[in-house]
C-alpha atoms as a PDB file:
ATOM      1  CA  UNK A   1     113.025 -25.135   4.605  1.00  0.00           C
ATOM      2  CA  UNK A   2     109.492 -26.417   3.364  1.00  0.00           C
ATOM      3  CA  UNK A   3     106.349 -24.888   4.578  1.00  0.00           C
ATOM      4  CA  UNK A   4     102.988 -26.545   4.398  1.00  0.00           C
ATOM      5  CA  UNK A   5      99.648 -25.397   4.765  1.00  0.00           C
ATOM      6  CA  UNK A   6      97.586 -22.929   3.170  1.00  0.00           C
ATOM      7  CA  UNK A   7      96.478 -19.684   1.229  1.00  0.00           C
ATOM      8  CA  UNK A   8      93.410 -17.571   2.182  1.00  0.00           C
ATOM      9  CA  UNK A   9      91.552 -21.053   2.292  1.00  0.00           C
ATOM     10  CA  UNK A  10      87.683 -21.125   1.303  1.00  0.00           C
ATOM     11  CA  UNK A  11      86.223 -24.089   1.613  1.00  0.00           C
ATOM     12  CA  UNK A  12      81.863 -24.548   1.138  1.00  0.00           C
ATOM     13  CA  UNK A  13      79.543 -27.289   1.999  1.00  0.00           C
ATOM     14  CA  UNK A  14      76.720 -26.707   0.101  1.00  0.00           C
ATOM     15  CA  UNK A  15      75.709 -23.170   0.351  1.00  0.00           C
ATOM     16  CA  UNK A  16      77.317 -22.662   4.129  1.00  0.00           C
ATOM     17  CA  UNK A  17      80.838 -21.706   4.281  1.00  0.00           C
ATOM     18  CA  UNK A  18      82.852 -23.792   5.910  1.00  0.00           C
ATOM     19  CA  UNK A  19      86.345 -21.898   5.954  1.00  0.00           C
ATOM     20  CA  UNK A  20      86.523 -18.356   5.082  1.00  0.00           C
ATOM     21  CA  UNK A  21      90.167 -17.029   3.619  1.00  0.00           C
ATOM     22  CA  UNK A  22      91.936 -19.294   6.350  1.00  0.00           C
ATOM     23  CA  UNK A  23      95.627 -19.404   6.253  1.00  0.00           C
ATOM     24  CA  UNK A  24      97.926 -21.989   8.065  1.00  0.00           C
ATOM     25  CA  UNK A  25     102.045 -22.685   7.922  1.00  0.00           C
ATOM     26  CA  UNK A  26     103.576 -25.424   9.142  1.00  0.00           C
ATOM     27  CA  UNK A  27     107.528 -26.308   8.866  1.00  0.00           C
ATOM     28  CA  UNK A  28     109.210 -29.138   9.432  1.00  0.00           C
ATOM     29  CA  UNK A  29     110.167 -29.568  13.117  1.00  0.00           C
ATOM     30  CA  UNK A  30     107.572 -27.639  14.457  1.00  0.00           C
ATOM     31  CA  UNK A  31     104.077 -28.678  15.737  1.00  0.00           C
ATOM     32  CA  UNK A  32     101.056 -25.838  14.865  1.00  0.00           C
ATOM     33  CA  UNK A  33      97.725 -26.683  17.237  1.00  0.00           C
ATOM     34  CA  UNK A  34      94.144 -25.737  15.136  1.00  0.00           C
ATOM     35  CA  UNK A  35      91.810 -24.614  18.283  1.00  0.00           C
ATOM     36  CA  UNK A  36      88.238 -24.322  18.035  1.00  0.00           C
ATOM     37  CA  UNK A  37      85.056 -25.260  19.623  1.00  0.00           C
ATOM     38  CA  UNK A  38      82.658 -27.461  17.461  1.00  0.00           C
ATOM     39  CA  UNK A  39      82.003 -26.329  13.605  1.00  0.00           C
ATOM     40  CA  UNK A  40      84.424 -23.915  13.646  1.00  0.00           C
ATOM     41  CA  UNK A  41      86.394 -25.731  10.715  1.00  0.00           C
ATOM     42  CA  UNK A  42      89.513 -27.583  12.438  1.00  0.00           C
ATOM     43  CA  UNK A  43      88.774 -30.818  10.159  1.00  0.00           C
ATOM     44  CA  UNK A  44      87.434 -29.754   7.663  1.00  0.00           C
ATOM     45  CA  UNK A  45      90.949 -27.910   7.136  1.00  0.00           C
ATOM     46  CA  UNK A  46      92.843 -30.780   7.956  1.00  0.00           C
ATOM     47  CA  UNK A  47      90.747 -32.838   5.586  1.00  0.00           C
ATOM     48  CA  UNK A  48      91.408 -30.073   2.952  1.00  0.00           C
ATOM     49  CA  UNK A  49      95.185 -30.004   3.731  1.00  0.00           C
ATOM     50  CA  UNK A  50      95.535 -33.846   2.847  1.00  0.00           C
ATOM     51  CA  UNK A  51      93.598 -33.379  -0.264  1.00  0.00           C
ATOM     52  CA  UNK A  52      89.989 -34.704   0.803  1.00  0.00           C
ATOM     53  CA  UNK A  53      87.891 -31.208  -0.096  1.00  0.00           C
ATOM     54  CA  UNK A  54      88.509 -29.408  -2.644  1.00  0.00           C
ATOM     55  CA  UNK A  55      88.482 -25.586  -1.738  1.00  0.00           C
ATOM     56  CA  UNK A  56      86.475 -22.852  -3.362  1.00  0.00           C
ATOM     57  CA  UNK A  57      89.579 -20.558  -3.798  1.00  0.00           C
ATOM     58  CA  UNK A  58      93.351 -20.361  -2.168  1.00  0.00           C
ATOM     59  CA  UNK A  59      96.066 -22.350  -2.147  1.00  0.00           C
ATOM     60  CA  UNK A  60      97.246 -25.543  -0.226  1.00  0.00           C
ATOM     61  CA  UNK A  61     100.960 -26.505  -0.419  1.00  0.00           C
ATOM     62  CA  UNK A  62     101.253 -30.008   0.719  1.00  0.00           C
ATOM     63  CA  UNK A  63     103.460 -32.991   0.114  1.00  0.00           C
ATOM     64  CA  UNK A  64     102.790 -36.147  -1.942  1.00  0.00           C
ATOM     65  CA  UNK A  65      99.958 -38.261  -0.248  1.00  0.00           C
ATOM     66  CA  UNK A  66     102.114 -41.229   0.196  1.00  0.00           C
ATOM     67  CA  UNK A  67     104.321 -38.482   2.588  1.00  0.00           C
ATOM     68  CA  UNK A  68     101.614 -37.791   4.533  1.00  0.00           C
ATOM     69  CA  UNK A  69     100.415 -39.386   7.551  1.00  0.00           C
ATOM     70  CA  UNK A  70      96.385 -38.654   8.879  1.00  0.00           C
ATOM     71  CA  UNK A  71      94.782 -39.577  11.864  1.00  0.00           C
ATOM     72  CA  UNK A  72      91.575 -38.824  12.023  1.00  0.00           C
ATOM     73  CA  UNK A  73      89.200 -38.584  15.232  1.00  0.00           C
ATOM     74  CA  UNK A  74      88.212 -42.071  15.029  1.00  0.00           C
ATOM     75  CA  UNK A  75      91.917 -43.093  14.916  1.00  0.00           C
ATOM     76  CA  UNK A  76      91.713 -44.705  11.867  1.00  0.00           C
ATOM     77  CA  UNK A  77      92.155 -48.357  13.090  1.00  0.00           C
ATOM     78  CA  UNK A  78      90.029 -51.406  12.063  1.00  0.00           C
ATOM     79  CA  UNK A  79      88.906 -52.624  15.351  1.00  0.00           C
ATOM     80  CA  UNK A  80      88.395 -56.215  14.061  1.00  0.00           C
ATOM     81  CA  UNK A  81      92.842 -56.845  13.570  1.00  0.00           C
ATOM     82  CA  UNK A  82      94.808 -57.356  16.220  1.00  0.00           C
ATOM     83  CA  UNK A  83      97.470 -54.856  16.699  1.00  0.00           C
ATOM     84  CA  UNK A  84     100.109 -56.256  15.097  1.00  0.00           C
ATOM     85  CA  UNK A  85      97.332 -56.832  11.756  1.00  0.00           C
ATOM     86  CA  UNK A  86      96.619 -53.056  11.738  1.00  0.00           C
ATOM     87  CA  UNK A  87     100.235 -52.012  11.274  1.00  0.00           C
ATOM     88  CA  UNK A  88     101.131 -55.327   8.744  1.00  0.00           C
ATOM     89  CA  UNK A  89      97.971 -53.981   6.863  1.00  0.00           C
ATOM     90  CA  UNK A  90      98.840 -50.322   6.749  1.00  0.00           C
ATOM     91  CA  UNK A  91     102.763 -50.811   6.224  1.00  0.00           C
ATOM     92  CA  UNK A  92     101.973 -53.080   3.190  1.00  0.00           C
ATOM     93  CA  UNK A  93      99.963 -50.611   1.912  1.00  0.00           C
ATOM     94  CA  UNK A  94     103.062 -47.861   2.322  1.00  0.00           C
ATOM     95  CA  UNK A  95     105.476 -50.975   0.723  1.00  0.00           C
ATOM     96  CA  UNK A  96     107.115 -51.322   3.738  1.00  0.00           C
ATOM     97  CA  UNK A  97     108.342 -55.035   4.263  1.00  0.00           C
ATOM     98  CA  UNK A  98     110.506 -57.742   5.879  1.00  0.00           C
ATOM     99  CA  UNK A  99     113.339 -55.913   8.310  1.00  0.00           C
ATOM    100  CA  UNK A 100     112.318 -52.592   7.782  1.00  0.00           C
ATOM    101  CA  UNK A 101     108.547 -53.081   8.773  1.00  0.00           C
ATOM    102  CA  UNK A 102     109.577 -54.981  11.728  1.00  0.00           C
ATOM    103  CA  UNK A 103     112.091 -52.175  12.603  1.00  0.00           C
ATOM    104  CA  UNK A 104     109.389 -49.545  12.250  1.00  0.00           C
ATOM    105  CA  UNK A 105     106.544 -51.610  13.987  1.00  0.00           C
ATOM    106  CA  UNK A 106     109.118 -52.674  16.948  1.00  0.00           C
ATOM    107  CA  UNK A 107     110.528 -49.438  18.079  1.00  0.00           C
ATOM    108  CA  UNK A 108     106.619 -47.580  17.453  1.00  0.00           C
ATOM    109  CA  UNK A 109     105.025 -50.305  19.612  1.00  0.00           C
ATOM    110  CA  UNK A 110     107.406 -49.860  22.217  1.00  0.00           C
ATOM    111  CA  UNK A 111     107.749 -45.844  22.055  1.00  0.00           C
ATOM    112  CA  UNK A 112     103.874 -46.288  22.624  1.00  0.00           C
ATOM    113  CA  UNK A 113     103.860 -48.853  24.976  1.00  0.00           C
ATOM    114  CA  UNK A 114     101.466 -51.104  23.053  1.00  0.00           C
ATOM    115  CA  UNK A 115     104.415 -53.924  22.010  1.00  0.00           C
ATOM    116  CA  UNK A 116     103.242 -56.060  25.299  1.00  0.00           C
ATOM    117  CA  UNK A 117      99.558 -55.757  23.794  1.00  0.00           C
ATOM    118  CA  UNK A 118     100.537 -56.921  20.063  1.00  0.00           C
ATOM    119  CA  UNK A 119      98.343 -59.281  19.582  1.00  0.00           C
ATOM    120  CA  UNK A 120      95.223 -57.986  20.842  1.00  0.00           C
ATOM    121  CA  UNK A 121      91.936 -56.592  18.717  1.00  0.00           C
ATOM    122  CA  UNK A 122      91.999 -53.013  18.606  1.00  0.00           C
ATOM    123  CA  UNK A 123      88.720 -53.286  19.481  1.00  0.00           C
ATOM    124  CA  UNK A 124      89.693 -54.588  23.181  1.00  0.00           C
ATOM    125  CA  UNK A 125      91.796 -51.370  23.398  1.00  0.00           C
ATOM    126  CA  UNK A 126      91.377 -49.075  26.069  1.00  0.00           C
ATOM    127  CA  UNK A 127      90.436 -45.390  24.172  1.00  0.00           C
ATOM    128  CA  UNK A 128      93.592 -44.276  24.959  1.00  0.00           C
ATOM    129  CA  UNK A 129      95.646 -47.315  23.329  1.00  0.00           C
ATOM    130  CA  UNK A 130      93.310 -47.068  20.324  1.00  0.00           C
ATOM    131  CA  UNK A 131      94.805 -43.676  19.811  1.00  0.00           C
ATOM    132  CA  UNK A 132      98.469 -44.362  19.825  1.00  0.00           C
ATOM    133  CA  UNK A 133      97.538 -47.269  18.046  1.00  0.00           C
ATOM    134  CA  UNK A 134      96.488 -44.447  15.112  1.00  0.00           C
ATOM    135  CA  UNK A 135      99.600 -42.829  15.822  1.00  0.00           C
ATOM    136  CA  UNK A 136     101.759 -45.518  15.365  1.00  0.00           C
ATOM    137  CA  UNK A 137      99.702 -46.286  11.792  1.00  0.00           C
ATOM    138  CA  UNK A 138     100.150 -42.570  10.798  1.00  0.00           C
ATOM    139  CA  UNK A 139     103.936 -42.666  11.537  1.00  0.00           C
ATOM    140  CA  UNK A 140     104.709 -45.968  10.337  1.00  0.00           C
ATOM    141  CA  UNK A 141     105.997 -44.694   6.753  1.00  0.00           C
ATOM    142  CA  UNK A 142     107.980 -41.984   8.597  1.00  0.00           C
ATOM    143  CA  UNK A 143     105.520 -38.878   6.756  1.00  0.00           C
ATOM    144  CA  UNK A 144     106.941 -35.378   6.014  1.00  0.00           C
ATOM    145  CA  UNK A 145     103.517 -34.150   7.309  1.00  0.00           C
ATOM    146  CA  UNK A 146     101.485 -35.769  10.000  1.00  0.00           C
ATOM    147  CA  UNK A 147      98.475 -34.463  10.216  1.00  0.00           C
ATOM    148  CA  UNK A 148      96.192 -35.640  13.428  1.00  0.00           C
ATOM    149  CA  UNK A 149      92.306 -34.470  14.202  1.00  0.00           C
ATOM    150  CA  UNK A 150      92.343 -34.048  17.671  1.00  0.00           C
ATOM    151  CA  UNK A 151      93.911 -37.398  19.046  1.00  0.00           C
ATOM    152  CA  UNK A 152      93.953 -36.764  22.792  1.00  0.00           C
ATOM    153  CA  UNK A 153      89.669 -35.843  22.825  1.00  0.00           C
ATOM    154  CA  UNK A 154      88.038 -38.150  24.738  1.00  0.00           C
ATOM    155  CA  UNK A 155      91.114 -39.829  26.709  1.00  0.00           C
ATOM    156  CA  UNK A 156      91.999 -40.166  29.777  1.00  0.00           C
ATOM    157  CA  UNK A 157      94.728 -37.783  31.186  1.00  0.00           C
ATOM    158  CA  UNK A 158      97.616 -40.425  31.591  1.00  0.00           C
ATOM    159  CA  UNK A 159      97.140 -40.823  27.563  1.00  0.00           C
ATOM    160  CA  UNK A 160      96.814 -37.659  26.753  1.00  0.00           C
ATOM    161  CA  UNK A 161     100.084 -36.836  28.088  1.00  0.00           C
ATOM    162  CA  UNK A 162     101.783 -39.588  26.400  1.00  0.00           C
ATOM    163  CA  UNK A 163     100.207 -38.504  23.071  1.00  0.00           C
ATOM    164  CA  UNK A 164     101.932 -35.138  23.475  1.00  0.00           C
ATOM    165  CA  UNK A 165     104.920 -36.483  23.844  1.00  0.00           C
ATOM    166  CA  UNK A 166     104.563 -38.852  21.220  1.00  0.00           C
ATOM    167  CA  UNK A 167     103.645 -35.839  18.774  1.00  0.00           C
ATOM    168  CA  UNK A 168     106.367 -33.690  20.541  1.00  0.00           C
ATOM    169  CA  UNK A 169     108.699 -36.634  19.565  1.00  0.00           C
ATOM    170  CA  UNK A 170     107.960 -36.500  15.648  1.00  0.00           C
ATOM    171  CA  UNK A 171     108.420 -32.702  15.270  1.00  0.00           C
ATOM    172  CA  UNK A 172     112.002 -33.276  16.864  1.00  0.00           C
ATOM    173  CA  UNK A 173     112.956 -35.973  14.130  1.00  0.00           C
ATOM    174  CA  UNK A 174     111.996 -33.113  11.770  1.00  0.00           C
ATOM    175  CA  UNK A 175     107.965 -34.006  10.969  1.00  0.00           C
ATOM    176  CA  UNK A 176     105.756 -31.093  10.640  1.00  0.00           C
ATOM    177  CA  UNK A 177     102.604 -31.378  12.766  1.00  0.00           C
ATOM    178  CA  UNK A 178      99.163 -30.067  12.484  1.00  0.00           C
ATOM    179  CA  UNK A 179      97.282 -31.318  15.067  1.00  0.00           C
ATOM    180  CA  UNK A 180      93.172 -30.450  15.930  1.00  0.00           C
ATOM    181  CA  UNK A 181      92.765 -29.761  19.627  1.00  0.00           C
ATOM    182  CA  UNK A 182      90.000 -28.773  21.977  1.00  0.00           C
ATOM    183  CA  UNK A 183      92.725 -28.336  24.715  1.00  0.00           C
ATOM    184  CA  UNK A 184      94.482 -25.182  25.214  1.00  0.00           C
ATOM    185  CA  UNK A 185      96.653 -26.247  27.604  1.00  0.00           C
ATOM    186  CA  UNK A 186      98.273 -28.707  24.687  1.00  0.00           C
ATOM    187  CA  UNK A 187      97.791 -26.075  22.418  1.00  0.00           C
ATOM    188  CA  UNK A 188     100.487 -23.576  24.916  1.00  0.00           C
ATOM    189  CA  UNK A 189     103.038 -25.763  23.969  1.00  0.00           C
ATOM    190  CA  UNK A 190     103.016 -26.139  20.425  1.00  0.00           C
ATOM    191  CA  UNK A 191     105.076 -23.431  17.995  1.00  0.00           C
ATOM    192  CA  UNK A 192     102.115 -21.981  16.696  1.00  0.00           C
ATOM    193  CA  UNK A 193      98.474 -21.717  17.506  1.00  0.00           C
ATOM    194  CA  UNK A 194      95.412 -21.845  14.827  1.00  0.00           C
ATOM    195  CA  UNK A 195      92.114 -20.597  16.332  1.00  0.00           C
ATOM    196  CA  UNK A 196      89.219 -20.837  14.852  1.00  0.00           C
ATOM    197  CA  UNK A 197      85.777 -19.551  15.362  1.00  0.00           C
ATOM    198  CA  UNK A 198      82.699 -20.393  12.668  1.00  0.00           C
ATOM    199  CA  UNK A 199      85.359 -21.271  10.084  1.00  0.00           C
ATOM    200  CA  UNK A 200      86.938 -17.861  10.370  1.00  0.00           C
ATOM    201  CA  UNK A 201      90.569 -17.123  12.065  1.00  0.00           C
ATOM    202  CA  UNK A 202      90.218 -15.712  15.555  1.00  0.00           C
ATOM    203  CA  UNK A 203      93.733 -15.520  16.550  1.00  0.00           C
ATOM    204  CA  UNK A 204      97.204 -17.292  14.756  1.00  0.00           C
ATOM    205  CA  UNK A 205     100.900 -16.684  15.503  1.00  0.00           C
ATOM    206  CA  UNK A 206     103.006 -18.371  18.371  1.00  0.00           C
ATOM    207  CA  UNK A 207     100.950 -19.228  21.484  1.00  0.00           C
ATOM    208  CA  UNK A 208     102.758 -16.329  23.681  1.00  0.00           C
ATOM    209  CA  UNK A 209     102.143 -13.743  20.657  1.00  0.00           C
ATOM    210  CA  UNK A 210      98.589 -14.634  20.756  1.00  0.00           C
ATOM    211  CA  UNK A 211      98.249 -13.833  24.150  1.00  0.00           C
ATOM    212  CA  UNK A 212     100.102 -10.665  23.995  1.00  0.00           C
ATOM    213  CA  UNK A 213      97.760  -9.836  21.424  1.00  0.00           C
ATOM    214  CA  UNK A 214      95.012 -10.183  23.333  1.00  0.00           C
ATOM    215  CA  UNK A 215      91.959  -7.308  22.941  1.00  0.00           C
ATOM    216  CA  UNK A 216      91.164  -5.653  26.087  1.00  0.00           C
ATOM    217  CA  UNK A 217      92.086  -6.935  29.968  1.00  0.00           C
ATOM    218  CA  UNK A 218      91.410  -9.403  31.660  1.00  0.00           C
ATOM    219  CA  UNK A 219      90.711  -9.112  35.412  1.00  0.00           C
ATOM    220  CA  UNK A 220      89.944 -11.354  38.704  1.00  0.00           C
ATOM    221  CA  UNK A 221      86.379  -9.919  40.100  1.00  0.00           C
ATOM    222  CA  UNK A 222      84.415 -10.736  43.240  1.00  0.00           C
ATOM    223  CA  UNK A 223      81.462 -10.977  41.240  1.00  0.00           C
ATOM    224  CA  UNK A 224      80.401 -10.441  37.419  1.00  0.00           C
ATOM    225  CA  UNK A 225      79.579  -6.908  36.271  1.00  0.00           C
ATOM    226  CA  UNK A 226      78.798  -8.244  32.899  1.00  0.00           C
ATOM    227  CA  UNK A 227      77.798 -11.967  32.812  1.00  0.00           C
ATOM    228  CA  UNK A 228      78.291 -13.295  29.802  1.00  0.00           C
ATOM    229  CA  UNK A 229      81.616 -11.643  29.525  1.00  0.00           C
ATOM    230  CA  UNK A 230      83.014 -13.607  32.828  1.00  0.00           C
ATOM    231  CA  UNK A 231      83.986 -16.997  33.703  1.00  0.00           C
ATOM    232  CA  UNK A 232      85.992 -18.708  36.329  1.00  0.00           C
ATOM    233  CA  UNK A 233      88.683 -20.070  36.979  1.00  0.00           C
ATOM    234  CA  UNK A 234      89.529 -22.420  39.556  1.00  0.00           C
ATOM    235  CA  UNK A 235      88.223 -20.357  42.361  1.00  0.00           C
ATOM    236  CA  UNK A 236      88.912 -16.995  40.768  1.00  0.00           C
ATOM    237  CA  UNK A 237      86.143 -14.893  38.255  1.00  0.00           C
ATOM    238  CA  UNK A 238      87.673 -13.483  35.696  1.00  0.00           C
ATOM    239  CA  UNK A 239      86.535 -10.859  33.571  1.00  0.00           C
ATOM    240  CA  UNK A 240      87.202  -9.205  30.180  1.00  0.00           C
ATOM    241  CA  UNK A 241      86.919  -5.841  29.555  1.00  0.00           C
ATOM    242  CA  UNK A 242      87.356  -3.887  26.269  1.00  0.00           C
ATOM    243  CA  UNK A 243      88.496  -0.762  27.609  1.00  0.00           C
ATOM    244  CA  UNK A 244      91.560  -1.384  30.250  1.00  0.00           C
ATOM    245  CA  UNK A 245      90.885   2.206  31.685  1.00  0.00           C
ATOM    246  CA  UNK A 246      89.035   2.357  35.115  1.00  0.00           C
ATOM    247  CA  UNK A 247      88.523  -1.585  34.649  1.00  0.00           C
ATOM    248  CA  UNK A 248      87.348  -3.138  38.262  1.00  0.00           C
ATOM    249  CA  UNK A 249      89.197  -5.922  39.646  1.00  0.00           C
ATOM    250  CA  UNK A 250      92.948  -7.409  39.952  1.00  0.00           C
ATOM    251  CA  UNK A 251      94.881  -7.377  37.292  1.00  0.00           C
ATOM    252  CA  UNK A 252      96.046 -10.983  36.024  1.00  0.00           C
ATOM    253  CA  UNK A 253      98.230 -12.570  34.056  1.00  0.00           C
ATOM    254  CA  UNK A 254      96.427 -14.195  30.945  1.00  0.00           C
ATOM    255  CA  UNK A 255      97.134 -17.248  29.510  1.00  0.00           C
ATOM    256  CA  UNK A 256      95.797 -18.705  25.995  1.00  0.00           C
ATOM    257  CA  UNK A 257      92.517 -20.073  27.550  1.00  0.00           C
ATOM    258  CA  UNK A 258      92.025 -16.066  28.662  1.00  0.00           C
ATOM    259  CA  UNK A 259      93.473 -14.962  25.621  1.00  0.00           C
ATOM    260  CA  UNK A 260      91.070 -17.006  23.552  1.00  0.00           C
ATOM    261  CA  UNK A 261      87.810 -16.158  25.221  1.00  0.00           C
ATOM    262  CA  UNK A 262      88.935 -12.374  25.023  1.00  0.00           C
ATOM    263  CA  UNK A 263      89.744 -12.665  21.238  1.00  0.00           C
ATOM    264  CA  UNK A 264      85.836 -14.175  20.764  1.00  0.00           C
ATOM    265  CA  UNK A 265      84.575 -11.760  23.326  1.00  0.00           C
ATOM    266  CA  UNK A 266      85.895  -8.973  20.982  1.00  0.00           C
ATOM    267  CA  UNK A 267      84.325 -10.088  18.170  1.00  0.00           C
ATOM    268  CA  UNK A 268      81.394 -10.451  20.108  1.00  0.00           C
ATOM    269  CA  UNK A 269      81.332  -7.264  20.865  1.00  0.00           C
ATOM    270  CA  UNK A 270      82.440  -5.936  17.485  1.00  0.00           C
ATOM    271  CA  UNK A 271      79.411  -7.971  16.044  1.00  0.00           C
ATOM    272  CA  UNK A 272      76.908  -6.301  17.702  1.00  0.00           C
ATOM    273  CA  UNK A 273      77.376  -2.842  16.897  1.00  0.00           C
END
């Protein structure tokens, strides 16, 4: 089986660097998540993975470009076609023609619900439509590696949920999938979780190994003892500690969001000394 990705990745934009010995495998069937708040690096190493940067050092394994489909935040449509223009555009530029376009185009439209909108400027889309609109353009020449830079940011949660399942939907017919996220909770269910932090790896591995990785405890408190080391949830405060011994509180079971904020807490902490 093929892995993608890449090799203790550095990538520099002008004298700052960007990604710093980043590595990131991806296999066909699978879906891997790239976490990270803003510049930390999750497009700049999708961007690097489909061959748009050029790294400073390491290795990228990726298919041929014509096998790989990109979204990128925007969601790469032209807002001026209609619908149906956007994906006759794109799948001539793929080759794709007569019966097999229209094959494609029919069952993508309809798997995304935008076949009753066809004919409308992409443009007039609602956000959400505008992104499975740049799904169904990425997927249209049926990639090896689909590659999306956070595609649910910004929409609203009815959408979001169908781009999951969209994405969810590709890995099963066999695509691999690196998708940017800001969302945890999408990032729990994909096979492997990429976090980022300042263009440095934070945490990597399945998202239930990352957890069980986690540095230190996290606890429910009544109230703070250390500020800037809480933060709540729902109506809980939770807490991390880096020693688990004599730690105040009730104990709780973590989940990526708490195993996340622990990781950078650590290295917080680690930082300073």
């Amino acid at each position: 089986m093929t892995a993608w990705g890449v090799r203790d990745l550095t990538v520099r934009r002008g004298t700052r660097t960007a990604l710093d010995g980043v590595t990131l495998d991806v296999v066909p069937g699978e879906v891997v998540a790239v976490v990270g708040g803003d510049g930390a690096g999750k497009t700049t190493l999708l961007r690097t993975l489909v061959g748009a940067i050029t790294p400073v050092s390491g290795r990228v394994a990726a298919p041929a470009l014509r096998e790989i489909g990109f979204m990128p935040t925007t969601s790469g449509t032209w807002r001026e076609l209609s619908v149906q223009e956007n994906v006759a555009f794109v799948g001539g530029a793929y080759g794709l023609r007569g019966a097999l376009l229209a094959e494609r185009s029919e069952r993508l439209l309809a798997a995304t619900g935008l076949a009753g909108v066809r004919r409308r400027a992409a443009g007039d889309l609602s956000g959400g439509m505008r992104q499975k609109l740049g799904f169904v353009l990425a997927m249209l020449h049926e990639p090896a590696l689909l590659v999306l830079d956070e595609p649910s940011t910004g929409v609203d949660p009815v959408s979001r949920v169908d781009l999951w399942r969209l994405v969810s939907s590709a890995a099963v017919a066999g695509t691999a999938v690196v998708m940017a996220t800001t969302y945890l909770d999408e990032a729990e269910r994909a096979s492997g979780v990429l976090v980022l932090d300042r263009g440095r790896v934070l945490a990597s591995g399945p998202p239930d190994e990352v957890v069980a990785g986690a540095p230190g405890v996290v606890r429910s408190v009544p109230a703070a003892t250390v500020p800037a080391h809480a933060w709540r949830r729902g109506a809980q405060v939770r807490e991390w500690f880096a020693d688990p011994s004599g730690a105040p509180g009730e104990a709780v079971t973590p989940d990526l969001e708490d195993a996340v904020i622990a990781a950078a807490l650590a290295k917080e902490a680690l930082s300073a000394r």
